[in-house]
N, C-alpha and C. Protein backbone atom coordinates (compact mmCIF):
# COMPACT_ATOMS: atom_id res chain seq x y z
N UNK A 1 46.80 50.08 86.40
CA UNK A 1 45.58 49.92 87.17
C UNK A 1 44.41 49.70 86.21
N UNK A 2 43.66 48.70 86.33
CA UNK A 2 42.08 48.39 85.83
C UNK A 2 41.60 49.13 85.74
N UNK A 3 40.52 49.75 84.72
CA UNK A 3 39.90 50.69 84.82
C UNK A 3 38.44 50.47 85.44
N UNK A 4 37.91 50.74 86.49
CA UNK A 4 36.46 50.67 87.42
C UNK A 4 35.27 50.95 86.79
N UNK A 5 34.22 50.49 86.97
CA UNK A 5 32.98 50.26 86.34
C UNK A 5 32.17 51.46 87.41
N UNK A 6 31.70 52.10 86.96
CA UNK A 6 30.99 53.05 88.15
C UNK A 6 29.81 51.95 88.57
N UNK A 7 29.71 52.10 89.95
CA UNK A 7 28.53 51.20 89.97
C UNK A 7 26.79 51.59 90.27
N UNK A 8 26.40 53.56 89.78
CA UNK A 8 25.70 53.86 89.29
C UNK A 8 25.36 54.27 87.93
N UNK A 9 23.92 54.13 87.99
CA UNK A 9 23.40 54.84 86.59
C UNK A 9 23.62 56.63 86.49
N UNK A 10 23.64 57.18 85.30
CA UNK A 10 23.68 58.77 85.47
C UNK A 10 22.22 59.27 85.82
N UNK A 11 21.17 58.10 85.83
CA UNK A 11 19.50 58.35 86.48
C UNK A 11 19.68 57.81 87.76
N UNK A 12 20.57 57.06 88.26
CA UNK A 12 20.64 56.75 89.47
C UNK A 12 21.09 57.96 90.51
N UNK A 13 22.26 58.76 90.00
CA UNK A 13 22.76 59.41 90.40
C UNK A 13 21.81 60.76 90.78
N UNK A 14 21.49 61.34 89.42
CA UNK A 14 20.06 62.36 89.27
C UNK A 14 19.41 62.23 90.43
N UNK A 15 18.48 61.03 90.31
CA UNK A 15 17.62 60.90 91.63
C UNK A 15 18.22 60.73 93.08
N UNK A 16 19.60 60.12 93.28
CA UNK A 16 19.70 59.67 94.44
C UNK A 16 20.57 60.83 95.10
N UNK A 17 21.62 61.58 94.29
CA UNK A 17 22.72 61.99 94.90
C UNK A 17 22.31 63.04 96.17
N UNK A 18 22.80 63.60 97.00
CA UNK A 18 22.73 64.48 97.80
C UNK A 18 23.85 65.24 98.51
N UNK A 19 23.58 66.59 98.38
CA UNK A 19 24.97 67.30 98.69
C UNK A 19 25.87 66.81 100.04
N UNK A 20 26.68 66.65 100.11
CA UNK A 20 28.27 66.33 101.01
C UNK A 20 28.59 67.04 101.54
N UNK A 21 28.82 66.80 102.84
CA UNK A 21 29.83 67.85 103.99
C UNK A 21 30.86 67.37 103.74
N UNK A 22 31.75 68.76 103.75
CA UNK A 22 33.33 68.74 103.69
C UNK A 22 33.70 69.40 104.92
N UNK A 23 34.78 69.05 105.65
CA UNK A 23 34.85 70.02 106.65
C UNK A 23 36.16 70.34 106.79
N UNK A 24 36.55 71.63 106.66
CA UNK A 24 38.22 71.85 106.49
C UNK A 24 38.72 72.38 107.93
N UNK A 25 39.47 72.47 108.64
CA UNK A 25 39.44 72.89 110.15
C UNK A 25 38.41 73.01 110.53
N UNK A 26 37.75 71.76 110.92
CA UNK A 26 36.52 72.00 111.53
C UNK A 26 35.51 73.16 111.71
N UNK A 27 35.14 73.26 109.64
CA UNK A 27 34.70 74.29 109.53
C UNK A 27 33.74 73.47 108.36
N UNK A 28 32.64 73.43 108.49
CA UNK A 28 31.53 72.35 107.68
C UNK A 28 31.24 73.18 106.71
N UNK A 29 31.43 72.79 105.40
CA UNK A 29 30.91 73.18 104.09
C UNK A 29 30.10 72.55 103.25
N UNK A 30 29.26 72.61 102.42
CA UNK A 30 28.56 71.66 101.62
C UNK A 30 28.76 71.89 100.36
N UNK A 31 29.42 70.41 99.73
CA UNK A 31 29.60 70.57 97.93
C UNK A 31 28.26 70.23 97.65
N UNK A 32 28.08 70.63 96.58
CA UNK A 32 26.44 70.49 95.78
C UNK A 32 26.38 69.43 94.47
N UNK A 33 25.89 68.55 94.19
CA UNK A 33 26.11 68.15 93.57
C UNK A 33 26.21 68.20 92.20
N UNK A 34 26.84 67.80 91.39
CA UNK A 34 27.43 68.23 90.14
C UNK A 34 27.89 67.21 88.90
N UNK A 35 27.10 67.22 87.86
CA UNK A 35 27.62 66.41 86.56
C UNK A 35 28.69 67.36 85.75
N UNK A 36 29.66 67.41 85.82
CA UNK A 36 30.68 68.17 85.15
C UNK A 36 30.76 68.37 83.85
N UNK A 37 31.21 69.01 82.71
CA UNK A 37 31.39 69.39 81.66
C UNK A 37 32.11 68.29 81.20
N UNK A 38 32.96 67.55 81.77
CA UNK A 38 33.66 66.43 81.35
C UNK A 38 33.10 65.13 80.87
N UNK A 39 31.56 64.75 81.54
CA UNK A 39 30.60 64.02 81.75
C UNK A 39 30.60 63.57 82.82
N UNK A 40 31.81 63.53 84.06
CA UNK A 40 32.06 63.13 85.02
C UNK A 40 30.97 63.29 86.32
N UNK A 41 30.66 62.18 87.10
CA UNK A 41 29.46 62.82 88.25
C UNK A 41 30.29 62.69 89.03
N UNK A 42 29.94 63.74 90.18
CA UNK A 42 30.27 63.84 91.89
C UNK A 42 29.87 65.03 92.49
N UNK A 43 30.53 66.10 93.17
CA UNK A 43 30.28 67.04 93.86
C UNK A 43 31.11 68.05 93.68
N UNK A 44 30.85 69.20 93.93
CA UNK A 44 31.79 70.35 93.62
C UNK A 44 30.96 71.34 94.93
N UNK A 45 32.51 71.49 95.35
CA UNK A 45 32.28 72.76 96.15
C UNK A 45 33.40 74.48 96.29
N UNK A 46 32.69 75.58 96.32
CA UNK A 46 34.03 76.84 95.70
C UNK A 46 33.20 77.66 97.28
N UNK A 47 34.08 77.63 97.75
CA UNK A 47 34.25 79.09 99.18
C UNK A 47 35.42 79.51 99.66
N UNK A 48 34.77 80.50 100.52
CA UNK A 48 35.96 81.21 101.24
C UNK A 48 36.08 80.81 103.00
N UNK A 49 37.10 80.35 103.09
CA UNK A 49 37.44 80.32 104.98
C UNK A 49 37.95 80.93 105.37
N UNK A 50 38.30 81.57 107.14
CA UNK A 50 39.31 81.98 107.58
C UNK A 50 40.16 80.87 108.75
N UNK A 51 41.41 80.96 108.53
CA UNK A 51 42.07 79.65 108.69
C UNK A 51 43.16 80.57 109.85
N UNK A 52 44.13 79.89 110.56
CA UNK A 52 44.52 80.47 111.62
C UNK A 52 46.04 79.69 111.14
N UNK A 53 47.15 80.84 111.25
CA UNK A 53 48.39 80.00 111.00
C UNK A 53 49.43 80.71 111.92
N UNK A 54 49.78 80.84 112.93
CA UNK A 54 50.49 81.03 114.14
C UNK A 54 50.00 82.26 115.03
N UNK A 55 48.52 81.88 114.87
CA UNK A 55 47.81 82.68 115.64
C UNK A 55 46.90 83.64 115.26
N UNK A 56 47.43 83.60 113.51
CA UNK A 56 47.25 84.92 112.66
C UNK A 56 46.19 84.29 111.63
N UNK A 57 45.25 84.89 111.98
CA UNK A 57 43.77 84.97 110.97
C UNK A 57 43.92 84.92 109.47
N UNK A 58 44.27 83.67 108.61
CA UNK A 58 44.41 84.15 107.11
C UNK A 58 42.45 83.98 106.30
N UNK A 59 42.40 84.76 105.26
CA UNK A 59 41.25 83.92 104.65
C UNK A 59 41.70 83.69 103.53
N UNK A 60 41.33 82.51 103.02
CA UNK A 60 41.32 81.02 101.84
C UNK A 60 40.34 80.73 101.15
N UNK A 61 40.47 80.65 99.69
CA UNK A 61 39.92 80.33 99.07
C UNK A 61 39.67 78.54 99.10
N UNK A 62 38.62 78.34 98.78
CA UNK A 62 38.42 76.30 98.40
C UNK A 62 37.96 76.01 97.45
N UNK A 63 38.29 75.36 96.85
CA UNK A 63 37.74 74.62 95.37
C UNK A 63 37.73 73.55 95.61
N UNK A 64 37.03 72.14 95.13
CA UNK A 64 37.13 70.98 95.31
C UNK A 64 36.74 70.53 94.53
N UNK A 65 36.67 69.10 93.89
CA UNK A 65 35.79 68.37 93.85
C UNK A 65 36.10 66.73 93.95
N UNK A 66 34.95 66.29 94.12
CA UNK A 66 34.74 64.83 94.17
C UNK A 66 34.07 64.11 93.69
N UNK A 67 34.78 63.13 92.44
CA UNK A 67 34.24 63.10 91.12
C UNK A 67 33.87 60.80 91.62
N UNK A 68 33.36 60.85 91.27
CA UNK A 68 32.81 59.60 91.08
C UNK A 68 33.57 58.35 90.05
N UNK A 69 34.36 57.40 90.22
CA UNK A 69 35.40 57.12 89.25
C UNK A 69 34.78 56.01 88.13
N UNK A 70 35.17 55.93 87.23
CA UNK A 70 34.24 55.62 86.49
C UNK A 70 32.92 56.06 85.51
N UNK A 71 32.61 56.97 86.27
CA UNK A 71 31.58 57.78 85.63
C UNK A 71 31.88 58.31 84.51
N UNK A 72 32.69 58.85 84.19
CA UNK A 72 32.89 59.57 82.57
C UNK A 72 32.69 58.60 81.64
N UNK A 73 32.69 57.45 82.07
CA UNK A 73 32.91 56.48 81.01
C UNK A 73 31.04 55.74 80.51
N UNK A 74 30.18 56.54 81.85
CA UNK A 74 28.78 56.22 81.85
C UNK A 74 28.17 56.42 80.53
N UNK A 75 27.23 55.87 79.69
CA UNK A 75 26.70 56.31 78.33
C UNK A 75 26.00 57.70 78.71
N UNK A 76 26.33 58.60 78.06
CA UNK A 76 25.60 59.64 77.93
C UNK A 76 24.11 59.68 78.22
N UNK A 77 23.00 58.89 78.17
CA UNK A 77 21.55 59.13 78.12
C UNK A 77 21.65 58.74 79.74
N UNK A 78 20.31 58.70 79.46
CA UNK A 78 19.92 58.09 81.29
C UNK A 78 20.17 57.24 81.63
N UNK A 79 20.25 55.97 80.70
CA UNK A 79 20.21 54.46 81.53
C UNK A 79 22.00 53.76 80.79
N UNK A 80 22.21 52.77 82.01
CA UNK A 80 23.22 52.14 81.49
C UNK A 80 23.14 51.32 80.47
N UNK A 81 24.54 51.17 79.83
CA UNK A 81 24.72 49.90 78.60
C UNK A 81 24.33 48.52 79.04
């Protein structure tokens, strides 16, 4: 597979991004947005649900994220190459 060109800036992102609903059994959460340690941009979201599995109430942990493809590969400063 080709490797993808992100088609924002990491100042594009800064200014524009805005946190994401996730919704796991129709249960709405919001990831926040997030430049990762990796350099990677997207969203990250960490909670707890209670989820129902043959009637019986479990609670669940969530971790996620949703990383932007391409992006790690963005130049480090603000503006693109």
């Amino acid at each position: 597979m080709s490797k993808r060109v992100c088609p924002v800036t990491r100042s594009e992102f800064r200014a524009n991004a805005k946190p994401i609903v996730v919704t796991v059994d129709g249960q709405r959460l919001s990831a926040s947005v997030k430049e990762f340690q990796t350099s990677s941009l997207g969203w990250y979201l960490s909670g707890k649900v209670t989820l129902e599995v043959g009637g019986v109430p479990v609670d669940v942990q969530i971790g996620t994220t949703v990383t932007i493809i391409g992006s790690k590969e963005l130049p480090k400063d603000s503006e693109a190459a």
